[in-house]
C-alpha atoms as a PDB file:
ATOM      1  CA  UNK A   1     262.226  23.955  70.536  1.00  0.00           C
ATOM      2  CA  UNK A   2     262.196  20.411  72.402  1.00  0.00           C
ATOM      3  CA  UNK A   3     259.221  19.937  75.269  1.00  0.00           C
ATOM      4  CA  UNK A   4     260.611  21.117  78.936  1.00  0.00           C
ATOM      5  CA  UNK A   5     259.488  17.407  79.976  1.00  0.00           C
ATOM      6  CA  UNK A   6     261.650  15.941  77.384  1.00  0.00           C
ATOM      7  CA  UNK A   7     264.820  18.055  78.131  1.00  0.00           C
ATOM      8  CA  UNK A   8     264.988  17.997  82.385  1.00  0.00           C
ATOM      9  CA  UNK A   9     266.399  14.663  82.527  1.00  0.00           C
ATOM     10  CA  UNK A  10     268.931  15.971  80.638  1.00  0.00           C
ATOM     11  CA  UNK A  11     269.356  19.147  82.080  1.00  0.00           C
ATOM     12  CA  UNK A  12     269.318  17.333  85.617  1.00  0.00           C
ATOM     13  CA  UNK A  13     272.202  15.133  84.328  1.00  0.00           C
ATOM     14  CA  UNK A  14     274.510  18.266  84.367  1.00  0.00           C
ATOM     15  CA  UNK A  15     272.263  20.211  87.658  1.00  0.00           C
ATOM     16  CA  UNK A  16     273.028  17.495  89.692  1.00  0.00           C
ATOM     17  CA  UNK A  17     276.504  17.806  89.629  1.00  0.00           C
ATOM     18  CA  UNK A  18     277.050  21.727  90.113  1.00  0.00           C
ATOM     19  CA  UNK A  19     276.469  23.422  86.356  1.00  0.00           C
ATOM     20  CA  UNK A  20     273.906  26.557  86.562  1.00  0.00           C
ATOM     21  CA  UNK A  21     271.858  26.688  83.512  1.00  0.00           C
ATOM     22  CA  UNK A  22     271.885  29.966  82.134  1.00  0.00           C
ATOM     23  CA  UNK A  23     269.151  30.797  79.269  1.00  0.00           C
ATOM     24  CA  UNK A  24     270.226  34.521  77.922  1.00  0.00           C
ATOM     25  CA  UNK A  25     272.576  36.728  76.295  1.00  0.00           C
ATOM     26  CA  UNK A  26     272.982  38.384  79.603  1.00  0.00           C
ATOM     27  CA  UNK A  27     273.196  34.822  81.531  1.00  0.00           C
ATOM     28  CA  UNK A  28     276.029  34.257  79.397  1.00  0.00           C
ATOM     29  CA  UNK A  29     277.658  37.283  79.435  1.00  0.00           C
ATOM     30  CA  UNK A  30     277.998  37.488  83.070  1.00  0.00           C
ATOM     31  CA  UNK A  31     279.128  33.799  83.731  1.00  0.00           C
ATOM     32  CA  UNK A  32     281.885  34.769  81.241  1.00  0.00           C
ATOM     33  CA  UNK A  33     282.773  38.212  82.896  1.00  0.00           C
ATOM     34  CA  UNK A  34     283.609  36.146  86.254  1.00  0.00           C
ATOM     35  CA  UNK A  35     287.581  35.651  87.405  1.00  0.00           C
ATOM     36  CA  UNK A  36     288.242  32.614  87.436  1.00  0.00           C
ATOM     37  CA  UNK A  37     288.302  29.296  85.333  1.00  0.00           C
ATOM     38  CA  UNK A  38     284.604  28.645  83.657  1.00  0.00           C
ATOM     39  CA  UNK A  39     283.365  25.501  82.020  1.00  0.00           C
ATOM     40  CA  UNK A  40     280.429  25.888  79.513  1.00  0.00           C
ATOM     41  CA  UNK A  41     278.913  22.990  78.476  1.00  0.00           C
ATOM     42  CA  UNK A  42     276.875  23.062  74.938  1.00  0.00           C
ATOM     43  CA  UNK A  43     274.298  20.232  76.349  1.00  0.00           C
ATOM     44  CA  UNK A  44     272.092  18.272  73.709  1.00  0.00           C
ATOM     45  CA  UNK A  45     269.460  15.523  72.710  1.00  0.00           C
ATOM     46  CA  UNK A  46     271.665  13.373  70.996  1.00  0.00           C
ATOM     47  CA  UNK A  47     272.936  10.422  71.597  1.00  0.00           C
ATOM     48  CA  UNK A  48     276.605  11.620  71.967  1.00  0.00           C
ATOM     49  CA  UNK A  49     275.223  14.231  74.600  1.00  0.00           C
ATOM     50  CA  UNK A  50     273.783  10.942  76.739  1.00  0.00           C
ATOM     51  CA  UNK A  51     276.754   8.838  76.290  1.00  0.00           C
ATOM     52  CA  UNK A  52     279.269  10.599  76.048  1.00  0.00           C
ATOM     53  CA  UNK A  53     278.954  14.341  76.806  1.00  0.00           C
ATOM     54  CA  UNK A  54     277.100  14.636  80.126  1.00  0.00           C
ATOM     55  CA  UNK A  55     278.977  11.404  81.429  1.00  0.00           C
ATOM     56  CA  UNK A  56     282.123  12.706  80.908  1.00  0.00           C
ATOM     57  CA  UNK A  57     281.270  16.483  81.893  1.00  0.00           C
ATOM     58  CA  UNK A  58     280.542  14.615  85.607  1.00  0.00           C
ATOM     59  CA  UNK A  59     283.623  12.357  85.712  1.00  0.00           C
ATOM     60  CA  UNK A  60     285.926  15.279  85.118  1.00  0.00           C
ATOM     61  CA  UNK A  61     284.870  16.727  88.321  1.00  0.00           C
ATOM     62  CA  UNK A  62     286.647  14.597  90.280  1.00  0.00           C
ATOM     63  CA  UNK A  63     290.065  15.757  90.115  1.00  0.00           C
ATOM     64  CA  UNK A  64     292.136  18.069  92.339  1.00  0.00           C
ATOM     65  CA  UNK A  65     291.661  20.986  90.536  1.00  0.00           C
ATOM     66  CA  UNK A  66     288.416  21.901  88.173  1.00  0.00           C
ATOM     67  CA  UNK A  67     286.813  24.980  87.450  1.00  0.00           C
ATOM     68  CA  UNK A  68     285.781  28.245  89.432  1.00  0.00           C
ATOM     69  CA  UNK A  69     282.056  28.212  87.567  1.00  0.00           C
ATOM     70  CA  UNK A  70     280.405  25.775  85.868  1.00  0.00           C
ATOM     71  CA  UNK A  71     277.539  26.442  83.422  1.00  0.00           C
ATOM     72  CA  UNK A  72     275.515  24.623  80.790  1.00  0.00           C
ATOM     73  CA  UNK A  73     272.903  26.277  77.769  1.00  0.00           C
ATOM     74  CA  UNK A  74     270.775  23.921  76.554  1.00  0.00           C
ATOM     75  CA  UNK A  75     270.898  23.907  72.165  1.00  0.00           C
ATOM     76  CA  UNK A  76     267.307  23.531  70.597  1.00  0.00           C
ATOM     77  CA  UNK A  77     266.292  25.296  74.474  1.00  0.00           C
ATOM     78  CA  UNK A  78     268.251  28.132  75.270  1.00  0.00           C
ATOM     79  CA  UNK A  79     268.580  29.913  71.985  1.00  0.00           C
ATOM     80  CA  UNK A  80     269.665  33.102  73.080  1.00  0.00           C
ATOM     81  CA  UNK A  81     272.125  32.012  75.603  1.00  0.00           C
ATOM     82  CA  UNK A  82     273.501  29.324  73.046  1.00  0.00           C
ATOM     83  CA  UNK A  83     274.069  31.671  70.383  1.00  0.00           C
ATOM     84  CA  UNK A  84     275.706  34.039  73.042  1.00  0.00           C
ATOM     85  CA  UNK A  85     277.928  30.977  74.296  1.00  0.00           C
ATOM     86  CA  UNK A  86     278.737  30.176  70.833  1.00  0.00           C
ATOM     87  CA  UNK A  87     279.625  33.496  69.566  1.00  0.00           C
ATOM     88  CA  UNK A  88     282.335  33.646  72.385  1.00  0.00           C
ATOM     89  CA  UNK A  89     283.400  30.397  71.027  1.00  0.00           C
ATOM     90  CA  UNK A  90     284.943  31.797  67.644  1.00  0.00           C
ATOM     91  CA  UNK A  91     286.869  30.705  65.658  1.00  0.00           C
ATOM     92  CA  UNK A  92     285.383  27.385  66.398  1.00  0.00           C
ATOM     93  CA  UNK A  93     282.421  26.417  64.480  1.00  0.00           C
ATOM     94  CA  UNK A  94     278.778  26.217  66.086  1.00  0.00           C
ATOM     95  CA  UNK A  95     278.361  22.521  67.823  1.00  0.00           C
ATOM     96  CA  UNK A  96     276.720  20.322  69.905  1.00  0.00           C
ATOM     97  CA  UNK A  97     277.358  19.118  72.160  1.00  0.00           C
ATOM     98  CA  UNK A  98     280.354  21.216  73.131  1.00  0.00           C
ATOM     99  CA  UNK A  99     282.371  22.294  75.907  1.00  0.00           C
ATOM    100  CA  UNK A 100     284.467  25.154  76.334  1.00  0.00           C
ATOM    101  CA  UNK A 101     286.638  26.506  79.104  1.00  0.00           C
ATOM    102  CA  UNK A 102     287.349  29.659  79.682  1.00  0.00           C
ATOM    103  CA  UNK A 103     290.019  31.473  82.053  1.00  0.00           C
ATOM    104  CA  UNK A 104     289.234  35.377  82.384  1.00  0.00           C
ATOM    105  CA  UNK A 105     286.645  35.458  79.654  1.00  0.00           C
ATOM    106  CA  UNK A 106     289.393  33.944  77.661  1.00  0.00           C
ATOM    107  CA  UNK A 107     288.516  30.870  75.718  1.00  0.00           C
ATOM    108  CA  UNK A 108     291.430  28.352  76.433  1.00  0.00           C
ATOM    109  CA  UNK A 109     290.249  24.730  75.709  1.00  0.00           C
ATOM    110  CA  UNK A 110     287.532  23.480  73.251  1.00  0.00           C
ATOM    111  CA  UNK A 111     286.159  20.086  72.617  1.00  0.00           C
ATOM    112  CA  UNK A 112     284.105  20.019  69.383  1.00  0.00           C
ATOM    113  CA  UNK A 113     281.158  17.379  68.320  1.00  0.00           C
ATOM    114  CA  UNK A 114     283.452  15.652  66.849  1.00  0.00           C
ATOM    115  CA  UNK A 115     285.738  15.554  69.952  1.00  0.00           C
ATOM    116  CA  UNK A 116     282.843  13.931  71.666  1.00  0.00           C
ATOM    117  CA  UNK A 117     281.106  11.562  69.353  1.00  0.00           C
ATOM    118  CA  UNK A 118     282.382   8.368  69.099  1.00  0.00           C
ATOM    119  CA  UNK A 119     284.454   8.629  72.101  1.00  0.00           C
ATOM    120  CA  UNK A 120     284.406   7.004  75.587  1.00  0.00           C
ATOM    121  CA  UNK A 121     282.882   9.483  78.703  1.00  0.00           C
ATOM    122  CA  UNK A 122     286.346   8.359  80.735  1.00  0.00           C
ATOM    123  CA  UNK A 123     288.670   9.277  77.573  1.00  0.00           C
ATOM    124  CA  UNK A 124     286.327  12.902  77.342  1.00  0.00           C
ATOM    125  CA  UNK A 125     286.759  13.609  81.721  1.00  0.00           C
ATOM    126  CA  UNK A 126     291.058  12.718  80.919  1.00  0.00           C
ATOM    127  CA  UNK A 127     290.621  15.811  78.095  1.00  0.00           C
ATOM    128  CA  UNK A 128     288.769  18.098  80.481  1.00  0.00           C
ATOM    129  CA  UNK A 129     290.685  17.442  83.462  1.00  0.00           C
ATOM    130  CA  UNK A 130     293.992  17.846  81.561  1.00  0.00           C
ATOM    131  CA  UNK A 131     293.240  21.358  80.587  1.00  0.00           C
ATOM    132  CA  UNK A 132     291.887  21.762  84.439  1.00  0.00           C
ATOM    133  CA  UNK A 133     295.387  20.906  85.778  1.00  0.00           C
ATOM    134  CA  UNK A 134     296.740  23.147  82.802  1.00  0.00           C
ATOM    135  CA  UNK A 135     294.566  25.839  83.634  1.00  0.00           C
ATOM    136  CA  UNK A 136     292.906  26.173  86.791  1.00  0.00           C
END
């Protein structure tokens, strides 16, 4: 588990733009129950998280549509609520970062690690807000 002090910058990067940070099973379950579109954001230490992830995450929220809910677990944190986030990410494979979006409880769009690392925060918001005009 990483220090609180370390993590709430990185938390904040995500707070600060309208995710809730959820930190159980139950957290989880509920955001996921809600109508609606829902964005779930694996959030991370690493360096792809910083550069990439977060960035991104914030520059897709400026398009015409986006989602209904928008929530973020926190891995090496959150445990509980990112092995409850994960397991209704199946078939796709545990990672972080990570963002999924859901529509119902349905998972509809998934951006993997290796989605994210590597790649520009502007070329990351065009994926996300491509499946927000598809979807929301």
């Amino acid at each position: 588990m990483y220090p609180a002090e370390l993590v709430k910058p990185m938390r904040e990067d995500l707070t600060k733009v309208g995710f809730t940070e959820l930190h159980t099973a139950n957290d989880v379950e509920e955001a996921l129950k809600k109508e609606g579109t829902t964005l779930v954001i694996v959030n991370s230490v690493c360096g792809c998280a910083a550069a990439n992830a977060r960035p991104g995450a914030a520059m897709s929220l400026q398009n015409d549509k986006k989602p209904t809910n928008l929530v973020t677990v926190f891995a090496g944190v959150d445990r509980e609520a990112v092995d409850a986030a994960r397991a209704s990410m199946v078939p796709f494979p545990p990672s972080s970062p990570s963002m999924a979006l859901f529509k119902d409880g349905e998972l509809v769009h998934m951006l993997e690690r290796h989605h994210i690392e590597g790649r520009p925060a502007q070329m990351i918001a065009e994926n996300l807000k491509d499946a927000y005009n598809e979807y929301c």
